[in-house]
PDB file of N, CA and C in Angstrom:
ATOM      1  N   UNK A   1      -2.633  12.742  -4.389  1.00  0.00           N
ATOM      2  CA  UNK A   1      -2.646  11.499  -3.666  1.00  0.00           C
ATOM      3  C   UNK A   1      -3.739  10.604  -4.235  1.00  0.00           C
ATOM      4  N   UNK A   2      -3.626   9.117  -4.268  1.00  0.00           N
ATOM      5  CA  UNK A   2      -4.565   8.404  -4.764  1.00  0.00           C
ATOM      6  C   UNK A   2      -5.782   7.786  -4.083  1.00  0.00           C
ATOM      7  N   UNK A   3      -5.892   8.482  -2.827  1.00  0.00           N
ATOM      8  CA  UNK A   3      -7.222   8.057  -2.146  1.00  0.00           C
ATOM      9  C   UNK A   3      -7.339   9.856  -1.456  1.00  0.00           C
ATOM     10  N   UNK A   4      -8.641  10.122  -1.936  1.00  0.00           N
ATOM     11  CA  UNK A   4      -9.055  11.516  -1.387  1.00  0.00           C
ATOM     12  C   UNK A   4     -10.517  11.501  -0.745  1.00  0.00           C
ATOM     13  N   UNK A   5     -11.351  10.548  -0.014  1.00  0.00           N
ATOM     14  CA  UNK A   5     -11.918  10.260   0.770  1.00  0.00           C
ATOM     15  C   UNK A   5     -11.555   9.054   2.212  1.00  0.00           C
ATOM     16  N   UNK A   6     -10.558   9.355   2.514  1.00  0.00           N
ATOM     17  CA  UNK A   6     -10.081   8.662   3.647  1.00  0.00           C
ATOM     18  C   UNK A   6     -10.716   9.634   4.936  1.00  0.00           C
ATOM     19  N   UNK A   7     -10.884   8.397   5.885  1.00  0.00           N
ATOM     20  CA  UNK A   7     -11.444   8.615   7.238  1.00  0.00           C
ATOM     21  C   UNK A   7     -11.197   7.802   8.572  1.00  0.00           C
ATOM     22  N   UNK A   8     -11.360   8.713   9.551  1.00  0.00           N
ATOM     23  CA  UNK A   8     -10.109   8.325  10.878  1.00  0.00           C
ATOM     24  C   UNK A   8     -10.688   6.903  10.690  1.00  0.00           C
ATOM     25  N   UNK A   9      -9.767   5.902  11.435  1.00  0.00           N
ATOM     26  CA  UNK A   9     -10.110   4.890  11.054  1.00  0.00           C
ATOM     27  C   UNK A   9      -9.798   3.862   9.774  1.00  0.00           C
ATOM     28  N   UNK A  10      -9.679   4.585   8.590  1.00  0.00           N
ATOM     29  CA  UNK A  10      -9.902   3.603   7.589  1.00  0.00           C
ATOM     30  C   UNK A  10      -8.914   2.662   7.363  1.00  0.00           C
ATOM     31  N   UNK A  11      -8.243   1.555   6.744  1.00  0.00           N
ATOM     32  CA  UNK A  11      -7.076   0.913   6.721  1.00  0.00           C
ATOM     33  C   UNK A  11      -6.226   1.944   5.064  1.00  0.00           C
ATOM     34  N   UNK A  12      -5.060   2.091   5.301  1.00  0.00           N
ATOM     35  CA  UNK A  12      -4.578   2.235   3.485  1.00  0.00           C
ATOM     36  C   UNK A  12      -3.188   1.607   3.494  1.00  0.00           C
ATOM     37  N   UNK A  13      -2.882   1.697   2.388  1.00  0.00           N
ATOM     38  CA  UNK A  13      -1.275   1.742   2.251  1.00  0.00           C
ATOM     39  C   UNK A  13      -0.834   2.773   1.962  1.00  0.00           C
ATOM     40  N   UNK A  14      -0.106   3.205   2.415  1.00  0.00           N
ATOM     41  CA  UNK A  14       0.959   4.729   2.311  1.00  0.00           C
ATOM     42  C   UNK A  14       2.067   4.236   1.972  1.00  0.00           C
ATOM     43  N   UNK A  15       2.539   5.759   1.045  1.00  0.00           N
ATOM     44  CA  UNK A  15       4.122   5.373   0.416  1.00  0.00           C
ATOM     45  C   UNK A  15       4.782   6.640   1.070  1.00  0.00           C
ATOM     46  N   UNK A  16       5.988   6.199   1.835  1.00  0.00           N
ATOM     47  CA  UNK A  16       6.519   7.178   2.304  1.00  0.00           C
ATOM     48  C   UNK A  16       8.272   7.491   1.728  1.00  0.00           C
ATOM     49  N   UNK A  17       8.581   8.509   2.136  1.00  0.00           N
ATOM     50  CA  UNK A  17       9.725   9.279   1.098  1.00  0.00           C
ATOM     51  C   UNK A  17      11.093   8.751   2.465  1.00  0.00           C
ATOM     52  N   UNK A  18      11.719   8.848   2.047  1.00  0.00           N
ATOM     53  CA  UNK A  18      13.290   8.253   3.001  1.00  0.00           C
ATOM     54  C   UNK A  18      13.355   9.065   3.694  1.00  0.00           C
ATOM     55  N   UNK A  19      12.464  10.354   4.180  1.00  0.00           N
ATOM     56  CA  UNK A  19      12.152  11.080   5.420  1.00  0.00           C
ATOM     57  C   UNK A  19      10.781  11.039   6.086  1.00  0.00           C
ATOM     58  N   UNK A  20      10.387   9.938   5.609  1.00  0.00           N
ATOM     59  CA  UNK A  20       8.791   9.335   6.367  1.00  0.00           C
ATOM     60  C   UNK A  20       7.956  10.535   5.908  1.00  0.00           C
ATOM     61  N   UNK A  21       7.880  11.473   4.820  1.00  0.00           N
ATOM     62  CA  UNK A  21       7.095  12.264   4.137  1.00  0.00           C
ATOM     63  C   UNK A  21       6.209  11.425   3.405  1.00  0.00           C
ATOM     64  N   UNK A  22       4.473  12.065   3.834  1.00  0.00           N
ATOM     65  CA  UNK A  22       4.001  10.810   2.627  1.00  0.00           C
ATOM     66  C   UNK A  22       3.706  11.084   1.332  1.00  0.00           C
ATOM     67  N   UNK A  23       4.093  10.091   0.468  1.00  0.00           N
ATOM     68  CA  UNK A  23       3.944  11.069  -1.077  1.00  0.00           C
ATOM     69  C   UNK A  23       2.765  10.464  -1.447  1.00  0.00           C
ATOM     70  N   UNK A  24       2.484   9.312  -0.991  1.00  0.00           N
ATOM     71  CA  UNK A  24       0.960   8.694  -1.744  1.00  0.00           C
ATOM     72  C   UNK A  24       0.119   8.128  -0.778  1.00  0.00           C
ATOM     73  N   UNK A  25      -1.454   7.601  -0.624  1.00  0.00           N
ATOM     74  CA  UNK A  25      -2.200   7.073  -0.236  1.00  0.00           C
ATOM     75  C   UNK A  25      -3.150   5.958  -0.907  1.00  0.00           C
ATOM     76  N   UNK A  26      -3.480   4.821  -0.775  1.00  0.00           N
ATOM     77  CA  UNK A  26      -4.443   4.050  -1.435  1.00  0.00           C
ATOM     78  C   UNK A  26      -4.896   3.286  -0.086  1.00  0.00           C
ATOM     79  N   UNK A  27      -6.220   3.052  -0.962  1.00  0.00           N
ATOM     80  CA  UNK A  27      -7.083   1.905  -0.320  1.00  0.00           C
ATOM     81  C   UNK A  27      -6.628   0.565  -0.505  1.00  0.00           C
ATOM     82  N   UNK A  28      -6.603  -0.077   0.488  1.00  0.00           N
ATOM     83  CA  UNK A  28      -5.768  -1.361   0.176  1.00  0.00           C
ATOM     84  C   UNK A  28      -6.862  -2.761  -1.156  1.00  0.00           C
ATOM     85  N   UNK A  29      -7.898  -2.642  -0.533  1.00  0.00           N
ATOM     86  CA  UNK A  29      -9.262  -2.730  -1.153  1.00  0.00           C
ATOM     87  C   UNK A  29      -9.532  -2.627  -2.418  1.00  0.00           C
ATOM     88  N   UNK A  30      -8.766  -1.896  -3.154  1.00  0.00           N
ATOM     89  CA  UNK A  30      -8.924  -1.437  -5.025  1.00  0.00           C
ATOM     90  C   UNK A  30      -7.716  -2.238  -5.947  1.00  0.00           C
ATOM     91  N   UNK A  31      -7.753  -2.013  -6.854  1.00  0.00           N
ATOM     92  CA  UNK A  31      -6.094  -2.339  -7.145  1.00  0.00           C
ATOM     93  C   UNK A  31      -5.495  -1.178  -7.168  1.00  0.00           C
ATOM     94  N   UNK A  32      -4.168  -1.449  -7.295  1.00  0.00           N
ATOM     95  CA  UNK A  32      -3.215  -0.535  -6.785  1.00  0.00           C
ATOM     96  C   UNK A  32      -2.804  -0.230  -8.537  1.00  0.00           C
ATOM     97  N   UNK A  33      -2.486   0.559  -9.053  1.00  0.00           N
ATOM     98  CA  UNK A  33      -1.391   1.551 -10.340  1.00  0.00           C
ATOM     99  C   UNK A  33      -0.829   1.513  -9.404  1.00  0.00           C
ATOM    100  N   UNK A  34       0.529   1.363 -10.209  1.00  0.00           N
ATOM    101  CA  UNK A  34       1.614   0.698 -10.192  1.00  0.00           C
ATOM    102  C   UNK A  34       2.806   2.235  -9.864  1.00  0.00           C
ATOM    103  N   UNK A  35       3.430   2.700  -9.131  1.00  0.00           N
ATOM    104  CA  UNK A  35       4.152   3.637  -9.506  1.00  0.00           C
ATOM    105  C   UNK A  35       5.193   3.346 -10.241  1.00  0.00           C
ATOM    106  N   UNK A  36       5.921   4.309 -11.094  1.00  0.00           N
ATOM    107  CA  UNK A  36       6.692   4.040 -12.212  1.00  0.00           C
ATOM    108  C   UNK A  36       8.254   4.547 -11.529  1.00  0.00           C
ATOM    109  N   UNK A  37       9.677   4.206 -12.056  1.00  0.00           N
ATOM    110  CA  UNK A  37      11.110   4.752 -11.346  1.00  0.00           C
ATOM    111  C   UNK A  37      11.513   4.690 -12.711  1.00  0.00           C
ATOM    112  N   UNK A  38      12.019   6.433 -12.909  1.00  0.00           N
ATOM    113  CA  UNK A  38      12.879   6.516 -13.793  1.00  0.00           C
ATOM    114  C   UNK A  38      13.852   7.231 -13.454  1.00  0.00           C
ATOM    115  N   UNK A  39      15.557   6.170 -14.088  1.00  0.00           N
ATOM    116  CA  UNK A  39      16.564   6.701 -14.028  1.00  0.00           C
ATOM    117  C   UNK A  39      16.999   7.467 -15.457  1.00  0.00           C
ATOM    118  N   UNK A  40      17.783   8.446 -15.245  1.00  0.00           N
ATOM    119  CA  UNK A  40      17.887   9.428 -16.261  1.00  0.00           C
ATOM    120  C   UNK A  40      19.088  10.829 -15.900  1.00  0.00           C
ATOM    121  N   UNK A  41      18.930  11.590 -17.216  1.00  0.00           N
ATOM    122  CA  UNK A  41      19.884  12.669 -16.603  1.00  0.00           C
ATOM    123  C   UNK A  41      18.699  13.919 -16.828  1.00  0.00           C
ATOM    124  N   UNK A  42      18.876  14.764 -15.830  1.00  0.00           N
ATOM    125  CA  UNK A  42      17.747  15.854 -15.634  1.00  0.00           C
ATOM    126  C   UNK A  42      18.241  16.716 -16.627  1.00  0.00           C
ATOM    127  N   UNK A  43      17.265  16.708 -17.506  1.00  0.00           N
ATOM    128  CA  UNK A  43      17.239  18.172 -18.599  1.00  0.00           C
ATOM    129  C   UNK A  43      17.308  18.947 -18.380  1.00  0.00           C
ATOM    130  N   UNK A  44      15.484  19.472 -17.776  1.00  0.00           N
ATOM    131  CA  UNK A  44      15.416  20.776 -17.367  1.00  0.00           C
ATOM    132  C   UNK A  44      14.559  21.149 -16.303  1.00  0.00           C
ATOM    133  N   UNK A  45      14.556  21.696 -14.991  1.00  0.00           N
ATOM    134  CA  UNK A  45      13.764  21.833 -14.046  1.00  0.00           C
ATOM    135  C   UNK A  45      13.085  23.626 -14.147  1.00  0.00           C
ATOM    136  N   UNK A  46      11.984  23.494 -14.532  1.00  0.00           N
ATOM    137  CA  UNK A  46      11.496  24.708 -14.259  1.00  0.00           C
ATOM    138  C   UNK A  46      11.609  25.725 -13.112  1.00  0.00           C
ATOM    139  N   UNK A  47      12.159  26.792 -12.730  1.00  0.00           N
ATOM    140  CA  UNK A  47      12.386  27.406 -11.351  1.00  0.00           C
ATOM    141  C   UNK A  47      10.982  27.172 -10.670  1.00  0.00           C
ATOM    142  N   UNK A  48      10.347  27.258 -11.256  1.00  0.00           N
ATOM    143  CA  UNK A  48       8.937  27.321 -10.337  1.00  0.00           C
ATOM    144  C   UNK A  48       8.549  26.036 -10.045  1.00  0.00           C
ATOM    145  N   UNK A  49       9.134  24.929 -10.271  1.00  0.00           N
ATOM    146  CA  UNK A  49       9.059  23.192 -10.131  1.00  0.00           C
ATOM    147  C   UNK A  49       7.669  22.988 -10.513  1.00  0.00           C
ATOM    148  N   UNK A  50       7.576  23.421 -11.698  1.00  0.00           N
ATOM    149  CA  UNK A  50       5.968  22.527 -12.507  1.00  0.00           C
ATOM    150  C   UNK A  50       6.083  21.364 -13.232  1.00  0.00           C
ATOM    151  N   UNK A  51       7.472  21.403 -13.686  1.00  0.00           N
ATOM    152  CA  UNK A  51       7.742  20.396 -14.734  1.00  0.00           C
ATOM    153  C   UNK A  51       9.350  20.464 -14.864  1.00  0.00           C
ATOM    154  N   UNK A  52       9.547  19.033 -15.166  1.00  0.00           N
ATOM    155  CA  UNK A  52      10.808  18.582 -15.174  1.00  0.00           C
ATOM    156  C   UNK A  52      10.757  17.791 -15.828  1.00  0.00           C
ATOM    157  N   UNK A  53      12.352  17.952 -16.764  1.00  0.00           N
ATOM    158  CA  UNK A  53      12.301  16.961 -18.153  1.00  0.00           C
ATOM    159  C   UNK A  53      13.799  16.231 -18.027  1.00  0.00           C
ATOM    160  N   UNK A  54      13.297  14.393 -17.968  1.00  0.00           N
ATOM    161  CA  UNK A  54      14.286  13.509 -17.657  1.00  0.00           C
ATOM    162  C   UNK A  54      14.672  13.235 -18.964  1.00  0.00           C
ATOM    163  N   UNK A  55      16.052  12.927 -19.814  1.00  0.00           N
ATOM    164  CA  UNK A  55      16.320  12.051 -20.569  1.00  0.00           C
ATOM    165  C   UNK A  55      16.658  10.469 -19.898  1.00  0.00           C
ATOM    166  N   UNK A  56      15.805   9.785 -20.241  1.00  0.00           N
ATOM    167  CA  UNK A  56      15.925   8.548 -20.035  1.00  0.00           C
ATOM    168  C   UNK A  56      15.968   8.003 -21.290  1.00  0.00           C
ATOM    169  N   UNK A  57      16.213   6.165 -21.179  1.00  0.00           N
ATOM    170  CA  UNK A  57      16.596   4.954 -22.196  1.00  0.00           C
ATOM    171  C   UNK A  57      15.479   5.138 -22.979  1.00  0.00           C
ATOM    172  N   UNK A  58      14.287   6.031 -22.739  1.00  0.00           N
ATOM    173  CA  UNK A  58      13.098   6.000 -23.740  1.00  0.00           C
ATOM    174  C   UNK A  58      13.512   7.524 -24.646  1.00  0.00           C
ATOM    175  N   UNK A  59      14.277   8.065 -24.203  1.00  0.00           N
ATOM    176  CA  UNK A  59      14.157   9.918 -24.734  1.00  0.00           C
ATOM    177  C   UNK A  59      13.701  10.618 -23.900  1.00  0.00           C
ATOM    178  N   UNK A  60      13.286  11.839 -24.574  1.00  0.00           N
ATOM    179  CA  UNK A  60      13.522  13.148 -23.184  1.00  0.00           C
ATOM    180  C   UNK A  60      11.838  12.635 -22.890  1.00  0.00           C
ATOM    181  N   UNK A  61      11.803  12.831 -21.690  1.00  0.00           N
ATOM    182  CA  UNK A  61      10.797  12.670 -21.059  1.00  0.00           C
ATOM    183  C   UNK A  61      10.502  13.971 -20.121  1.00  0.00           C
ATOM    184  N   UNK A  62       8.935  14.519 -20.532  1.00  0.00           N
ATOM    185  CA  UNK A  62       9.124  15.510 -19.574  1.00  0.00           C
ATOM    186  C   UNK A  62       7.379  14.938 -18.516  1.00  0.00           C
ATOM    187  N   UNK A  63       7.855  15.838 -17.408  1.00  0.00           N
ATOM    188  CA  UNK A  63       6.717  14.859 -16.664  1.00  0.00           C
ATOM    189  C   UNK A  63       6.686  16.273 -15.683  1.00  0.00           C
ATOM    190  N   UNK A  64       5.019  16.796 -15.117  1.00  0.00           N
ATOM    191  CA  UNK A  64       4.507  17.421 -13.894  1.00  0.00           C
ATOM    192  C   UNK A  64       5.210  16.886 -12.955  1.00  0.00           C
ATOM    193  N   UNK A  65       5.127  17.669 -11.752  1.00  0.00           N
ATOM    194  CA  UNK A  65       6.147  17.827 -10.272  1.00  0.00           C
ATOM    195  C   UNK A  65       4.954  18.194  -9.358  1.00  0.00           C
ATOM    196  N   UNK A  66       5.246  17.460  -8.857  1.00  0.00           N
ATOM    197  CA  UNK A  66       4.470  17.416  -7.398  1.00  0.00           C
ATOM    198  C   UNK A  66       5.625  18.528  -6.204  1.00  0.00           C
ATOM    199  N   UNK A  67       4.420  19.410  -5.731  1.00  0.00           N
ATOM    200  CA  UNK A  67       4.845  20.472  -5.225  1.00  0.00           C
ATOM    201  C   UNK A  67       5.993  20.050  -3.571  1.00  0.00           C
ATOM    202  N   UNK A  68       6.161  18.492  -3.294  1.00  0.00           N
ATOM    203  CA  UNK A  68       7.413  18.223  -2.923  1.00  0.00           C
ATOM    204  C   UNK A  68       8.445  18.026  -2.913  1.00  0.00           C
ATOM    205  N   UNK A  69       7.964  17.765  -4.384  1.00  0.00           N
ATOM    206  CA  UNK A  69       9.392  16.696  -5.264  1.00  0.00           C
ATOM    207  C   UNK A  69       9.793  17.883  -5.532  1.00  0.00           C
ATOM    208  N   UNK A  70       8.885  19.087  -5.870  1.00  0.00           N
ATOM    209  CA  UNK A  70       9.539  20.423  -6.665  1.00  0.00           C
ATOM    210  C   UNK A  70      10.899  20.957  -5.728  1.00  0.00           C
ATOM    211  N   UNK A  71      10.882  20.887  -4.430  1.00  0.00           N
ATOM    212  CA  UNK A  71      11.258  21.560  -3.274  1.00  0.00           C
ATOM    213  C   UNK A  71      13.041  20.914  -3.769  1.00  0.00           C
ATOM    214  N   UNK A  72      12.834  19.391  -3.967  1.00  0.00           N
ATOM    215  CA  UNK A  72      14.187  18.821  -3.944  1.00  0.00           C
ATOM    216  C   UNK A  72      14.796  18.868  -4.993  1.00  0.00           C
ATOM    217  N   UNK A  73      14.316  19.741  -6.407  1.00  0.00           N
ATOM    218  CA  UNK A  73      14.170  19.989  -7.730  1.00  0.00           C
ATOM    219  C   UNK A  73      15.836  21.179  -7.740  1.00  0.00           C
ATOM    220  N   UNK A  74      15.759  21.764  -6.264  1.00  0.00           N
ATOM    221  CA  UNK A  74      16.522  22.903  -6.170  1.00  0.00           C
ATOM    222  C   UNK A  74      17.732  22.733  -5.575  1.00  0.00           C
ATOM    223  N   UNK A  75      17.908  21.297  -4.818  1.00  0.00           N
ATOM    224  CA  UNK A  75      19.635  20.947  -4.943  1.00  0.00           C
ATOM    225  C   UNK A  75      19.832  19.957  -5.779  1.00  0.00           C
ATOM    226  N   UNK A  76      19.131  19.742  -7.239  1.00  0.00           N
ATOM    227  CA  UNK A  76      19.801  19.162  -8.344  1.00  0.00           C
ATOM    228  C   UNK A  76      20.273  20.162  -9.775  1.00  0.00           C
ATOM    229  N   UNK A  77      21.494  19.889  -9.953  1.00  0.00           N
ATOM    230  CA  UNK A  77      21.672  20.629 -11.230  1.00  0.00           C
ATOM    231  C   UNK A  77      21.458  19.546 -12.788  1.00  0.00           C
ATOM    232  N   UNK A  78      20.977  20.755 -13.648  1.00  0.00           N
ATOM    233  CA  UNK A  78      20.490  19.935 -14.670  1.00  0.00           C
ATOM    234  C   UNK A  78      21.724  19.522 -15.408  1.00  0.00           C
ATOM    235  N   UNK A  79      21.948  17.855 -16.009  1.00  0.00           N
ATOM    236  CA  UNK A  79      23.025  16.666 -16.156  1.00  0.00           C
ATOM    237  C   UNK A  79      23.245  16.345 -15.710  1.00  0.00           C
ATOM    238  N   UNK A  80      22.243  16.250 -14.259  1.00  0.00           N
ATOM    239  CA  UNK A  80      22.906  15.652 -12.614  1.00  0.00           C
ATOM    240  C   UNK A  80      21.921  13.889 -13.252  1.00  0.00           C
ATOM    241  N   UNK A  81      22.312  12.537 -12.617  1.00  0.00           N
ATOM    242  CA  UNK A  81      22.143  11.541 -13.004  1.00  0.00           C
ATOM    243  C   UNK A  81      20.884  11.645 -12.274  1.00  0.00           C
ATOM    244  N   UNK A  82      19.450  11.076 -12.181  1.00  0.00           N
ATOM    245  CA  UNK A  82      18.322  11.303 -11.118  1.00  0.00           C
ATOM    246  C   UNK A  82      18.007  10.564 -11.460  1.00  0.00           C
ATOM    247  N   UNK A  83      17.066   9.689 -10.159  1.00  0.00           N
ATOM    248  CA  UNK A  83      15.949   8.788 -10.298  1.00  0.00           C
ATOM    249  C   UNK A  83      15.221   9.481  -9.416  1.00  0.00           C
ATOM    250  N   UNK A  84      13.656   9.283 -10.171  1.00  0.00           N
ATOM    251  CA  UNK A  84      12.370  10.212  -9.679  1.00  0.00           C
ATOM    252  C   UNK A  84      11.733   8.330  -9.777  1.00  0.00           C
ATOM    253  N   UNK A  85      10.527   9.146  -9.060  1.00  0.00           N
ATOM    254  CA  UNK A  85       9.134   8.022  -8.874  1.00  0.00           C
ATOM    255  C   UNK A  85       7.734   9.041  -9.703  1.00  0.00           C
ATOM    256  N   UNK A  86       7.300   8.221 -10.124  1.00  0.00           N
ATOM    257  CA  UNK A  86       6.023   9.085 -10.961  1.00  0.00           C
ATOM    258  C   UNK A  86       5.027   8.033 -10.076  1.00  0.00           C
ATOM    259  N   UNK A  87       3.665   9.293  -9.898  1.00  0.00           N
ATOM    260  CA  UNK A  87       2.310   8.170  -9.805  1.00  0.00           C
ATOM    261  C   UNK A  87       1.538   7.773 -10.991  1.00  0.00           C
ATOM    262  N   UNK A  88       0.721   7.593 -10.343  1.00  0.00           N
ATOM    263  CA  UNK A  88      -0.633   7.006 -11.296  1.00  0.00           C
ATOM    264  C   UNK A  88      -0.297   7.664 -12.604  1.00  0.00           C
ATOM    265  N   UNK A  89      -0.644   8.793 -11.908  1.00  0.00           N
ATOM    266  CA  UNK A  89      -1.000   9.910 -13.497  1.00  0.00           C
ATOM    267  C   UNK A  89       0.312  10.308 -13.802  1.00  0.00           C
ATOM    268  N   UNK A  90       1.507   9.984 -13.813  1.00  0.00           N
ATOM    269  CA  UNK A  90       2.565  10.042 -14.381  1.00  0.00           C
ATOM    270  C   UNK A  90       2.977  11.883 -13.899  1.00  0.00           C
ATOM    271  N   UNK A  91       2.608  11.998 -12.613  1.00  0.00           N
ATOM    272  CA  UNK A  91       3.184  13.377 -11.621  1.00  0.00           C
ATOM    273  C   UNK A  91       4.677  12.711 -10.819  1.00  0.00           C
ATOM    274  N   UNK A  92       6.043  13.458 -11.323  1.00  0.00           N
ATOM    275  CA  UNK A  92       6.920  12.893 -10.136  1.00  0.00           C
ATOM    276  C   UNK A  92       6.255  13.523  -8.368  1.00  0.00           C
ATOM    277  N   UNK A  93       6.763  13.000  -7.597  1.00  0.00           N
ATOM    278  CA  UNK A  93       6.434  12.660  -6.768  1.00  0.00           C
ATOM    279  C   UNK A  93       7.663  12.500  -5.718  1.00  0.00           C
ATOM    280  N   UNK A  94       9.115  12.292  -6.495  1.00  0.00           N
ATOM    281  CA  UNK A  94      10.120  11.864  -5.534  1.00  0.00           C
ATOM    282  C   UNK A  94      11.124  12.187  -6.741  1.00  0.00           C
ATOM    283  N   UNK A  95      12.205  12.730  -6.060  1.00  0.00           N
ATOM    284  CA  UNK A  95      13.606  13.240  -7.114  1.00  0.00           C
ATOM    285  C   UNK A  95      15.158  12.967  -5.957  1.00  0.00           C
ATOM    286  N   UNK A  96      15.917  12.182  -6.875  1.00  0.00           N
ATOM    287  CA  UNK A  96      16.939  12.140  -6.001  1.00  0.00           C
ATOM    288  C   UNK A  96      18.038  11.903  -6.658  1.00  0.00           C
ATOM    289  N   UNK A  97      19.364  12.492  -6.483  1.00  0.00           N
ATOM    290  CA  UNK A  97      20.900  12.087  -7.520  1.00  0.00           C
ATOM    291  C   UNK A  97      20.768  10.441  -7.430  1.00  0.00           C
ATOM    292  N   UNK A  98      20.807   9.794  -8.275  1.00  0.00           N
ATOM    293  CA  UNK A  98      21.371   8.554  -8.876  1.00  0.00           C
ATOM    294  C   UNK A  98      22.677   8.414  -8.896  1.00  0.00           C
ATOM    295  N   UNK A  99      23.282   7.133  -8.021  1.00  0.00           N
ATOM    296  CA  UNK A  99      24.548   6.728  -7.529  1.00  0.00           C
ATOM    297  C   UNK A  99      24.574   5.245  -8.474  1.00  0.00           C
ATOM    298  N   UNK A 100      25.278   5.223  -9.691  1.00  0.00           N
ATOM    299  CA  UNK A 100      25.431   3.912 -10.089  1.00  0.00           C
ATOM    300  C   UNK A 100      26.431   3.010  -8.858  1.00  0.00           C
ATOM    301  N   UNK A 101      26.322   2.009  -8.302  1.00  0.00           N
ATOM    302  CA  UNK A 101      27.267   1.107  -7.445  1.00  0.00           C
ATOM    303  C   UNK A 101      27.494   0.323  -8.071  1.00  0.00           C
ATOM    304  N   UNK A 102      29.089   0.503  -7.943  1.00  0.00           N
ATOM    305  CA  UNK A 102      30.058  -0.329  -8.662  1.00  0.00           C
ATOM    306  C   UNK A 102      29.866  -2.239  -8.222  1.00  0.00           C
ATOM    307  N   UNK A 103      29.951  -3.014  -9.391  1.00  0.00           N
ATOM    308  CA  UNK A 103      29.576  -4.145  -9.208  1.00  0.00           C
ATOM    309  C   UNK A 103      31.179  -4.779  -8.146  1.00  0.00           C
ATOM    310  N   UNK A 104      30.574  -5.330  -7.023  1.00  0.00           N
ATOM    311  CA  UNK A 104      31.529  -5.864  -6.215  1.00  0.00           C
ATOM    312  C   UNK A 104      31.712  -7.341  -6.832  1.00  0.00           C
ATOM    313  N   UNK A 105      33.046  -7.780  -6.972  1.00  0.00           N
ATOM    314  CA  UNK A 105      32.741  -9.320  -7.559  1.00  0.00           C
ATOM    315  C   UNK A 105      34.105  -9.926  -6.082  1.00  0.00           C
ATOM    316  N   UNK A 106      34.353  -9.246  -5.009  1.00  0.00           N
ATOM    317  CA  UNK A 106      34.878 -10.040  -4.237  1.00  0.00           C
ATOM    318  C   UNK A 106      36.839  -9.915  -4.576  1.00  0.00           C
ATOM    319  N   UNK A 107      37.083  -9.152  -5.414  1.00  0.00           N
ATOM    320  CA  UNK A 107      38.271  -8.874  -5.070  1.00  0.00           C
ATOM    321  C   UNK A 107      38.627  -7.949  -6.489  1.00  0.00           C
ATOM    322  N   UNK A 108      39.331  -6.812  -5.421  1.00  0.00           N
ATOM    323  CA  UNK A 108      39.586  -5.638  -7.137  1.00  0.00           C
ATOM    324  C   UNK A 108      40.241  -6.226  -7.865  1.00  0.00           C
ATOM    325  N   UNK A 109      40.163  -5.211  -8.695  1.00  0.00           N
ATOM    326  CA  UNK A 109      41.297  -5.503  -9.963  1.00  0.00           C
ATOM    327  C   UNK A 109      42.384  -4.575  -9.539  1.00  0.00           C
ATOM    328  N   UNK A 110      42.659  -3.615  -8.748  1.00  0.00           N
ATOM    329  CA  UNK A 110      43.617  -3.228  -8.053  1.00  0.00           C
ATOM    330  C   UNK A 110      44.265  -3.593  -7.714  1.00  0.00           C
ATOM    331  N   UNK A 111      44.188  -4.939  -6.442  1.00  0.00           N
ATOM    332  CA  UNK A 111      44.209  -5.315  -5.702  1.00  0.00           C
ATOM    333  C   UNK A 111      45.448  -6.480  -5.605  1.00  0.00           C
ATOM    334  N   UNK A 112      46.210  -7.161  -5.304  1.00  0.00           N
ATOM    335  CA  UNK A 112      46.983  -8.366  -5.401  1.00  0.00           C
ATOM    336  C   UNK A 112      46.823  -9.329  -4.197  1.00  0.00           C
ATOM    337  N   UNK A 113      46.609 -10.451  -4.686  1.00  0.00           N
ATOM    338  CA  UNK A 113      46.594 -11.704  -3.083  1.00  0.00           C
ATOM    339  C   UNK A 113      47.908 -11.110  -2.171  1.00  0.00           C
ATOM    340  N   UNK A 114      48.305 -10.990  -1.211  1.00  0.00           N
ATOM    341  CA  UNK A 114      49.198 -11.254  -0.247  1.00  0.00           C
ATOM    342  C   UNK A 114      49.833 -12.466   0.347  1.00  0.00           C
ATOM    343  N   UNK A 115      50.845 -12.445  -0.061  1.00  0.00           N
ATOM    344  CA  UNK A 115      51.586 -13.944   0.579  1.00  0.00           C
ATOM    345  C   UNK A 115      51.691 -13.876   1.833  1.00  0.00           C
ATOM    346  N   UNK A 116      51.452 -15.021   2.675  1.00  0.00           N
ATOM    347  CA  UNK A 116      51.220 -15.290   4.090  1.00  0.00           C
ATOM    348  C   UNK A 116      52.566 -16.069   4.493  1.00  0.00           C
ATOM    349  N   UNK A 117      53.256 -15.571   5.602  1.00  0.00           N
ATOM    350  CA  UNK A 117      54.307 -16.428   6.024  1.00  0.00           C
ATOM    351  C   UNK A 117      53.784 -17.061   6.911  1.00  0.00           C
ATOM    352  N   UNK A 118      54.707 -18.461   7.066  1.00  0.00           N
ATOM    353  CA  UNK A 118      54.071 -19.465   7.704  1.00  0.00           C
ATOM    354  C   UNK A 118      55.657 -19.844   8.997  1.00  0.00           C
ATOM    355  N   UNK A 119      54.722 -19.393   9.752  1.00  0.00           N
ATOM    356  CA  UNK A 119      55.858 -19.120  11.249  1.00  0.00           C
ATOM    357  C   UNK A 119      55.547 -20.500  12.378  1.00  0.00           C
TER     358      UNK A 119
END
């Protein structure tokens, strides 16, 4: 976590996980590092979740696991599509299947107008 002298009281910003888990802490007070999102296809997850290696648009990328992210490391299979969050120090932190969504432009290509009778 990026603030390790916090005290009751103090103000921070917290980053929390889409189950209100917190994965990070800062002082609002400092500047903030920036967390990083990479989408990719998962290489390889170590059973013991120490390390996990994304191919992303840069190449294989392998990056430390934060002993939460490791937990969710174990309902992904490796060539599964993932976007993780890295911190500061480039530790994921957050792992989740990647859903490309299809671009909506307002009417398929499936699809045909319907003629309307006029009664």
């Amino acid at each position: 976590m990026g603030l390790h002298e916090a005290k009751v009281g103090d103000e921070v910003i917290a980053t929390l996980d889409e189950s209100n888990v917190l994965l990070d802490i800062h002082d609002p007070n400092r500047p903030i590092h920036r967390h990083r999102v990479v989408v990719g296809t998962l290489a390889y997850a170590d059973p013991f979740w120490e390390v996990a290696e994304v191919f992303t648009s840069e190449g294989l990328e392998s990056f430390s696991v934060d002993s939460l992210a490791g937990s969710k490391l174990n309902t992904l299979k490796e060539g599964a599509l993932v976007r993780a969050e890295l911190d500061e120090a480039n530790v994921m932190i957050d792992i989740h299947p990647y859903h490309r969504q299809r671009e909506q432009s307002g009417i398929s290509r499936n699809t045909r107008p319907r003629a309307h009778s006029s009664r």
